[in-house]
Protein backbone atom coordinates (compact mmCIF):
# COMPACT_ATOMS: atom_id res chain seq x y z
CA UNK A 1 150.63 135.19 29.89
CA UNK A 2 151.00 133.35 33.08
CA UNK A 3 153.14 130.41 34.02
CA UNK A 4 151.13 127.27 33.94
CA UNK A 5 152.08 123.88 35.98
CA UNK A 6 152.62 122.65 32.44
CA UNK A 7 155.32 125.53 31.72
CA UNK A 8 157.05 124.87 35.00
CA UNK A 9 156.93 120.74 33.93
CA UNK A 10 158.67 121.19 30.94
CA UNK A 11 161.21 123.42 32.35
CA UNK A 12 162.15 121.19 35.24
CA UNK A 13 161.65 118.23 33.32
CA UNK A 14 159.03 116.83 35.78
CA UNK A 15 155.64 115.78 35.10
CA UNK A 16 152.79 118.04 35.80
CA UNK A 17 151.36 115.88 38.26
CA UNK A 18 154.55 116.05 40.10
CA UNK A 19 154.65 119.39 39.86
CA UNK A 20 151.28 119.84 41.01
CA UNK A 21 151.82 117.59 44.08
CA UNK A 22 154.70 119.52 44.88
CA UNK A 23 153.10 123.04 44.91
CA UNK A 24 150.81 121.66 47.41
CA UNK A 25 153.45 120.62 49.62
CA UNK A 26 152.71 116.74 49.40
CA UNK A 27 155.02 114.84 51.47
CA UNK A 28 155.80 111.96 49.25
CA UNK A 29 157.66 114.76 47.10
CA UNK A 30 161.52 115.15 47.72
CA UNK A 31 162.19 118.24 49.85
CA UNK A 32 164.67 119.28 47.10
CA UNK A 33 162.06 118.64 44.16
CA UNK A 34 159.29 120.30 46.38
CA UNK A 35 162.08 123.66 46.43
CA UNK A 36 163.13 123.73 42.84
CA UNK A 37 159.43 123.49 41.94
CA UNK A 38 158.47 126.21 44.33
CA UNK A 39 161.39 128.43 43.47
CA UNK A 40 160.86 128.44 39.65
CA UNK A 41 157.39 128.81 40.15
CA UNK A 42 158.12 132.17 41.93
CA UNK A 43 161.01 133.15 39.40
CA UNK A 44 157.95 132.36 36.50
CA UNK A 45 155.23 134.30 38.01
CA UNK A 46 152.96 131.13 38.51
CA UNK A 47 149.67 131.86 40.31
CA UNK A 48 147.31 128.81 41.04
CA UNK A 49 143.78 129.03 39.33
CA UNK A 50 141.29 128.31 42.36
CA UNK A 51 138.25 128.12 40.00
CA UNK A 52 140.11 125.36 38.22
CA UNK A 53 141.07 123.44 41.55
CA UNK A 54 137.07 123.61 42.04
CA UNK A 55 135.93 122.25 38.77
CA UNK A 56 138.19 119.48 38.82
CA UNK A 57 136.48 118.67 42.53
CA UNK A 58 139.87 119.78 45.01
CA UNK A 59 139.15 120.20 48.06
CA UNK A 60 141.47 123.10 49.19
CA UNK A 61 140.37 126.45 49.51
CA UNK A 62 144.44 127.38 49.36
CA UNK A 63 143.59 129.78 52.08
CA UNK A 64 144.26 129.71 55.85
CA UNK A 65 141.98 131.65 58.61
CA UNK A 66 142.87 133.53 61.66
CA UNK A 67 139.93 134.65 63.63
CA UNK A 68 140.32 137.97 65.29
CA UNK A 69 137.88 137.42 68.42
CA UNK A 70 138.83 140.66 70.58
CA UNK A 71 138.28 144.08 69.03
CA UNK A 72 141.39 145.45 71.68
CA UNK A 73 143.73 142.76 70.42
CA UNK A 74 146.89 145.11 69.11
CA UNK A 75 145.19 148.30 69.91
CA UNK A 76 147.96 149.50 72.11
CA UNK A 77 151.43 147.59 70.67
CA UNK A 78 152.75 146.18 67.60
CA UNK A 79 152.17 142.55 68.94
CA UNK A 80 149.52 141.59 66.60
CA UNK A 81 150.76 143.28 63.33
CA UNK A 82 153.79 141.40 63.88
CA UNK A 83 152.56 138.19 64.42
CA UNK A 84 150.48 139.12 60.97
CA UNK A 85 153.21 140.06 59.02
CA UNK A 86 155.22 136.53 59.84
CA UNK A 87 152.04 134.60 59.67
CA UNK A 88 151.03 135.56 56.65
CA UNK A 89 154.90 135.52 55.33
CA UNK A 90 155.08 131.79 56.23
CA UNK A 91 151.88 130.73 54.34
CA UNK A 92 152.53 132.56 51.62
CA UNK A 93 156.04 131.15 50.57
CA UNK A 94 153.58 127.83 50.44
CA UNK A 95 151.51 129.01 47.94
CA UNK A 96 148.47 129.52 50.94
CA UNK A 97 147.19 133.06 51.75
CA UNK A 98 145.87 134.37 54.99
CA UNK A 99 142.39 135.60 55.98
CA UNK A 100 140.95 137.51 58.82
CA UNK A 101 137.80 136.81 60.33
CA UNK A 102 136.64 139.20 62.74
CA UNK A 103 133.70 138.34 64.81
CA UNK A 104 130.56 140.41 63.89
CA UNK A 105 128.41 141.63 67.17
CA UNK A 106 126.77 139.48 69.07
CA UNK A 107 128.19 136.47 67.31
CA UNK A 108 130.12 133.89 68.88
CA UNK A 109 134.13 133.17 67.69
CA UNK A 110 133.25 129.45 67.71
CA UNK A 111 129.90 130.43 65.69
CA UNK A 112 132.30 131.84 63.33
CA UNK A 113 134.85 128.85 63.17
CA UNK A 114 131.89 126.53 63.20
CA UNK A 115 130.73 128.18 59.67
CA UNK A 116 134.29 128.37 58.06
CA UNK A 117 134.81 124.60 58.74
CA UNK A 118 131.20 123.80 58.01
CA UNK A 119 131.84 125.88 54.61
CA UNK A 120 135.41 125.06 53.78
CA UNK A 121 136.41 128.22 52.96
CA UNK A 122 139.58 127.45 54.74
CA UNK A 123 142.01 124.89 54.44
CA UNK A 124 142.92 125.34 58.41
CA UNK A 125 142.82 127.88 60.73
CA UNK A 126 145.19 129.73 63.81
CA UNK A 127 143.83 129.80 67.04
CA UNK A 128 145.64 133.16 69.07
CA UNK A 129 145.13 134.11 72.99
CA UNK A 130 144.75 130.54 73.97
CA UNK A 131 142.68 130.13 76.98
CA UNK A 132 143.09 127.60 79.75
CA UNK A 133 140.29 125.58 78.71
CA UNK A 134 139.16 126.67 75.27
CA UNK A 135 136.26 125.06 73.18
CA UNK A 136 137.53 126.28 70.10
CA UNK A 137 140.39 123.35 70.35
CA UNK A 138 137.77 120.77 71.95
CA UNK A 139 135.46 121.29 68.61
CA UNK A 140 138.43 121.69 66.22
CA UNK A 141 139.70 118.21 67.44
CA UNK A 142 136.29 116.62 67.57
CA UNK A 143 135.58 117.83 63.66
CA UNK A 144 139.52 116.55 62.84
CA UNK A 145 139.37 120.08 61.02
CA UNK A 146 143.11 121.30 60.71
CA UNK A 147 144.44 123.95 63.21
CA UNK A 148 147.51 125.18 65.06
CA UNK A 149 147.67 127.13 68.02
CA UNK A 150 149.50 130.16 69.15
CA UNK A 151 149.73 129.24 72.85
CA UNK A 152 148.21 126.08 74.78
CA UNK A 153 145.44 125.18 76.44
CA UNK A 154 146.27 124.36 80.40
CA UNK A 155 145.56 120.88 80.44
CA UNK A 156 145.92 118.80 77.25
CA UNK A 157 143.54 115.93 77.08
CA UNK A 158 143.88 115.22 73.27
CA UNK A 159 147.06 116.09 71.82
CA UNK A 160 147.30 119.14 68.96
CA UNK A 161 149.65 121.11 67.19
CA UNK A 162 150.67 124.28 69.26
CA UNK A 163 153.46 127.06 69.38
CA UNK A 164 153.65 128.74 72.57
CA UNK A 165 156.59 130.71 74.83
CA UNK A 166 158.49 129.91 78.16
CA UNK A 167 156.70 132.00 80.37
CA UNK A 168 156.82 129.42 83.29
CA UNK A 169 160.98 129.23 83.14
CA UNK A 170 161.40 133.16 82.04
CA UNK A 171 159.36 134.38 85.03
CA UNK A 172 161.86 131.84 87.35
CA UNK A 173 164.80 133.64 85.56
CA UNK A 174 162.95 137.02 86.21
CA UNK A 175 163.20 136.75 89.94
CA UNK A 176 165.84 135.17 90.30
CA UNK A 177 168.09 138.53 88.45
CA UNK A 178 166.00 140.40 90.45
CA UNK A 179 166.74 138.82 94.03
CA UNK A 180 170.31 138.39 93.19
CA UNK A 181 170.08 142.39 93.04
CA UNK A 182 168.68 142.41 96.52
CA UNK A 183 165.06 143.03 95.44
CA UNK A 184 162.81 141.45 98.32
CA UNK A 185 159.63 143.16 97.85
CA UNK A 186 157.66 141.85 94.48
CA UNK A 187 154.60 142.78 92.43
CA UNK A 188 153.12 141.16 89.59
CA UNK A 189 150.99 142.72 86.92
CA UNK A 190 148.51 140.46 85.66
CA UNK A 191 145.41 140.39 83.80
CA UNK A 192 141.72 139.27 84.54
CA UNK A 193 141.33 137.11 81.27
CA UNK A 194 141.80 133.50 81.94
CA UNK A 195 144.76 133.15 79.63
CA UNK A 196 147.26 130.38 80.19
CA UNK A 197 149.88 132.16 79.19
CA UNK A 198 149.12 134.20 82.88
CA UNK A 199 148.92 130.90 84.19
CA UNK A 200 152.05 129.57 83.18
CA UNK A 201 154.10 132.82 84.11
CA UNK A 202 152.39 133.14 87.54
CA UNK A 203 153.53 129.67 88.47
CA UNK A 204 156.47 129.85 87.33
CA UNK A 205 157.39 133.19 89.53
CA UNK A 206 155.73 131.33 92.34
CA UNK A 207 157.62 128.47 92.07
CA UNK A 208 161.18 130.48 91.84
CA UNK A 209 160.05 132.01 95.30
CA UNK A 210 159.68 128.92 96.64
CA UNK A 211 162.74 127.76 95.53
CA UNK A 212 164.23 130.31 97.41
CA UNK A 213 162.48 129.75 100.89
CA UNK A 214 163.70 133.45 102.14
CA UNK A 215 160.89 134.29 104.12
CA UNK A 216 161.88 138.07 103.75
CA UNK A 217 160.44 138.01 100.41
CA UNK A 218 157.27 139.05 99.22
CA UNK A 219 154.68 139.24 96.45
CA UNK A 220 151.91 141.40 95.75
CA UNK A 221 149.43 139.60 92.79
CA UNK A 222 147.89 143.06 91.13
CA UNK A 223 145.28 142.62 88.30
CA UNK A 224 144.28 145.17 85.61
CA UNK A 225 141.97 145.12 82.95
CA UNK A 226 143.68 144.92 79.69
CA UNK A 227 141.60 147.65 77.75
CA UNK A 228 140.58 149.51 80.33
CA UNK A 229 143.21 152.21 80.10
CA UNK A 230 141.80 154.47 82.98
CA UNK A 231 141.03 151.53 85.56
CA UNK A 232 144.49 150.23 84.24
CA UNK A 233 146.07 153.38 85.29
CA UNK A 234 144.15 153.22 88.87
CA UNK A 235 145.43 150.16 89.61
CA UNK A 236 148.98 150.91 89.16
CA UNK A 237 149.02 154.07 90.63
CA UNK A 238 147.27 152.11 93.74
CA UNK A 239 150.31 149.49 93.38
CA UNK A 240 153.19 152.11 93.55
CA UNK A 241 151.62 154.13 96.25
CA UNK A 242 150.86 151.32 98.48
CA UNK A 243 152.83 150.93 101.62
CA UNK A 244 154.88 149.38 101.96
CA UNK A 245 155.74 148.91 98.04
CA UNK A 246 157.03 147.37 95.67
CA UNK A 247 161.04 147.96 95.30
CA UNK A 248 160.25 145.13 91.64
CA UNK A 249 157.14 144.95 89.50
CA UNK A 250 157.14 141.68 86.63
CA UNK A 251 154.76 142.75 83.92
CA UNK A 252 152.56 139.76 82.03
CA UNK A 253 153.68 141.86 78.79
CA UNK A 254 155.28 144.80 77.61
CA UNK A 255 152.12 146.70 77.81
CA UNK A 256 151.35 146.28 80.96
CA UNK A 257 155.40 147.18 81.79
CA UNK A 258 155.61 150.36 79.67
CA UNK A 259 151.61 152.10 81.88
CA UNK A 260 154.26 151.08 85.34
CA UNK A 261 157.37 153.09 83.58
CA UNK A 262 154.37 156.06 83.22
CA UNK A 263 152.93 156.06 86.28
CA UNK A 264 156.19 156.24 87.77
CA UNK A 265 156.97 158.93 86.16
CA UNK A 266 154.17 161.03 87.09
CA UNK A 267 154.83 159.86 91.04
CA UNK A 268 158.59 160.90 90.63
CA UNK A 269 159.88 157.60 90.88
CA UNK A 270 163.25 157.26 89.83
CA UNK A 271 163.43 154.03 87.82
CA UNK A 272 165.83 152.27 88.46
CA UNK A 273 166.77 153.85 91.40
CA UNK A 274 163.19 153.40 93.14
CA UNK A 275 161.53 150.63 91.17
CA UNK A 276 163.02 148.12 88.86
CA UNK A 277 160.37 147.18 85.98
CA UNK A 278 160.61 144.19 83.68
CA UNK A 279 158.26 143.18 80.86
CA UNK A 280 157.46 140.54 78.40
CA UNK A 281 157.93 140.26 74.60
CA UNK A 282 160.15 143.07 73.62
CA UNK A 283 157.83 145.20 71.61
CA UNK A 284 158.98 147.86 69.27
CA UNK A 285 157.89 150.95 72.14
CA UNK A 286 159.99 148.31 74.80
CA UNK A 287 163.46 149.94 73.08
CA UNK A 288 161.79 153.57 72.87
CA UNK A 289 160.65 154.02 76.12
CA UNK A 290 162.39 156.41 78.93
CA UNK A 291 164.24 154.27 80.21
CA UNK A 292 164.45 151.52 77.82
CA UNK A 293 162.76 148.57 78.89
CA UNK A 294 164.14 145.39 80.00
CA UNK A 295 161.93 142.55 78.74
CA UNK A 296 162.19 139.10 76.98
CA UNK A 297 161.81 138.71 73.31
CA UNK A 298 159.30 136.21 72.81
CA UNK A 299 160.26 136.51 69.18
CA UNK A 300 156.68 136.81 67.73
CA UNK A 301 158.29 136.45 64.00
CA UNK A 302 159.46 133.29 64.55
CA UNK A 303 156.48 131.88 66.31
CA UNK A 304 154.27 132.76 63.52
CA UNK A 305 156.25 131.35 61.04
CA UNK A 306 156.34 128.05 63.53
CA UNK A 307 152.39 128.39 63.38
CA UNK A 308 152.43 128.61 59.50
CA UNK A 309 154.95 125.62 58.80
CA UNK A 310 153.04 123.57 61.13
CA UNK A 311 149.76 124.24 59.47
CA UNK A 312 150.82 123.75 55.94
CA UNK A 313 152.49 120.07 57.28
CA UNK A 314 148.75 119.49 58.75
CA UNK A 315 146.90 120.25 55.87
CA UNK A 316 149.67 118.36 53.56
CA UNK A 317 148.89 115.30 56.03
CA UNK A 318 146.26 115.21 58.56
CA UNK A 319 147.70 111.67 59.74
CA UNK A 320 150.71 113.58 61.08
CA UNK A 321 152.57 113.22 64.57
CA UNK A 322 151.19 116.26 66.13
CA UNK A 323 153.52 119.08 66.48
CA UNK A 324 154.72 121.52 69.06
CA UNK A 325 157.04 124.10 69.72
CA UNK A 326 157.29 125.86 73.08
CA UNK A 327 160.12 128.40 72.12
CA UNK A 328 162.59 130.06 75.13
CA UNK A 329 162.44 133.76 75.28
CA UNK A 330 165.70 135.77 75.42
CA UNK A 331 166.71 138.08 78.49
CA UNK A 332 167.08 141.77 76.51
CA UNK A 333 168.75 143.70 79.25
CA UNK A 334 168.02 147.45 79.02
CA UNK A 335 167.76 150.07 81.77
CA UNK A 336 164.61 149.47 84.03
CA UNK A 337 165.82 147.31 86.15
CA UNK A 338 168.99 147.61 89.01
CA UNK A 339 169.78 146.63 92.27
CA UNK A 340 167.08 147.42 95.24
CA UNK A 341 167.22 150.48 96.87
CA UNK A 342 168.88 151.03 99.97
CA UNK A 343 166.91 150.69 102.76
């Protein structure tokens, strides 16, 4: 049979309402108490009976909800399954288990939200591919509903628990590598969707220019739809054909990086002899492509995790400090990217 709270009580020598309070991660609980309760619980098998939670009136659900808005999200990389697999990694070790919602057609994503926090059939929820100004936050703040996000809005009028990356100081460190290299002549690949994570890495390459003030530099803004994989491959080809071009091209993510290291290819571009190519989040195809990518590891793992332990903390206690983490990206040198070409 399985391990009851009681079974773990008498083992420990704690009472079962200790016990209990410390498989739900209650904060008055010792962090020690909390681990040896958690630990033995996993050596003894110990599942939690929701239908018993429910009779005896519990709130919690003792699941968490990430909503899945875009259809395209992780069609091309392994962004989103890793995110997944730490997401759901760092929940689970707290006794909470993960759910996707994916948004029906014709539906709304806050429709959706508004129905799993009208319904409680989560105890919180993720918010991915933060927008600049995103009413999924404003209404998750305004219902005091329990939420992290992956990512930041652009301007923060309430404060909110949030992981996001250094886009804004990696895209400075970008161009600056580059420029020591000699590189004058700039492109960046962006995207249409009003993301801030484009926001915060365009100003952050615009304000390393300016640092600069070489007026012998130069920067061509290039946008391509993100799913679009034959306009995508139009607008690049446009890019590296264009006179005069681009000896440099900064990628908003690997995906973007890795179409550039293909259409070069195809135009008999030596990279990096020609072009110098850098992307962002060192993806699993980053180290597999010809030639390997240079990029910076955004480490999606971690972040995930980040999102889970600050979700369970929420849910533990709502009057919490809110949390964030805005985590610095590591350079991961690899062979797209050398000094400018002669000339």
């Amino acid at each position: 049979m399985a391990a009851t709270i009681k079974d773990i009580a008498r083992t420990l020598g704690l009472a079962p309402s200790t016990v209990s309070r410390a498989l739900a991660g209650h904060p008055r609980i010792p962090e020690a108490t909390r681990e040896r309760v958690r630990q033995l619980a996993g050596e003894l098998g110990y599942m939690p009976n929701r239908a018993a939670q429910s009779l005896v009136g519990k709130r919690n659900s003792g699941f968490a909800g990430l909503v899945l808005t875009d259809p395209g999200y992780g069609r091309e990389d392994s962004y989103l399954g890793e995110f997944l697999s730490g997401l759901g990694q760092g929940l689970g070790s707290q006794g909470i288990d993960l759910f996707l919602a994916a948004i029906p057609e014709g539906q709304s994503e806050l429709s959706v939200i508004r129905n799993i926090v009208a319904s409680r059939r989560a105890d919180g929820l993720i918010l991915g591919r933060t927008s600049e100004v995103d009413p999924r936050v404003d209404f998750l703040i305004a219902a005091g509903f329990p939420f992290v996000t992956h990512g930041r809005v652009a301007a923060e009028t309430s404060p909110y628990d949030w992981v996001d990356t250094d886009g804004f100081t990696t895209s400075g460190e970008a161009f600056d590598m580059l420029y020591e290299l000699g590189h004058r002549r700039f492109a960046l690949l962006t995207i249409e969707e009003l993301m801030t994570f484009r926001l915060h890495r365009t100003e952050g390459l615009l304000r390393a220019i300016e640092r600069r003030g070489d007026p012998s530099v130069t920067l061509s803004i290039v946008t391509s739809p993100r799913y679009d994989s034959v306009r995508r491959k139009q607008v690049i080809h446009d890019m590296l054909t264009g006179m005069p071009r681009p000896t440099a091209v900064l990628a908003m993510f690997d995906g973007l990086a890795l179409a550039v290291l293909q259409e070069a290819e195809q135009l008999s571009l030596s990279v990096p002899g020609e072009l110098s190519v850098i992307g962002f989040d060192n993806i699993a195809s980053a180290a597999m492509a010809r030639p390997g990518l240079t990029t910076f590891d955004s480490d999606v793992d971690f972040a995930a995790r980040e999102c889970a332990r600050m979700l369970v903390a929420r849910i533990a206690n709502p009057g919490l400090a809110p949390q964030t983490h805005l985590i610095r990206p590591r350079l991961v040198p690899r062979a797209s990217h050398g000094p400018a070409p002669a000339g």
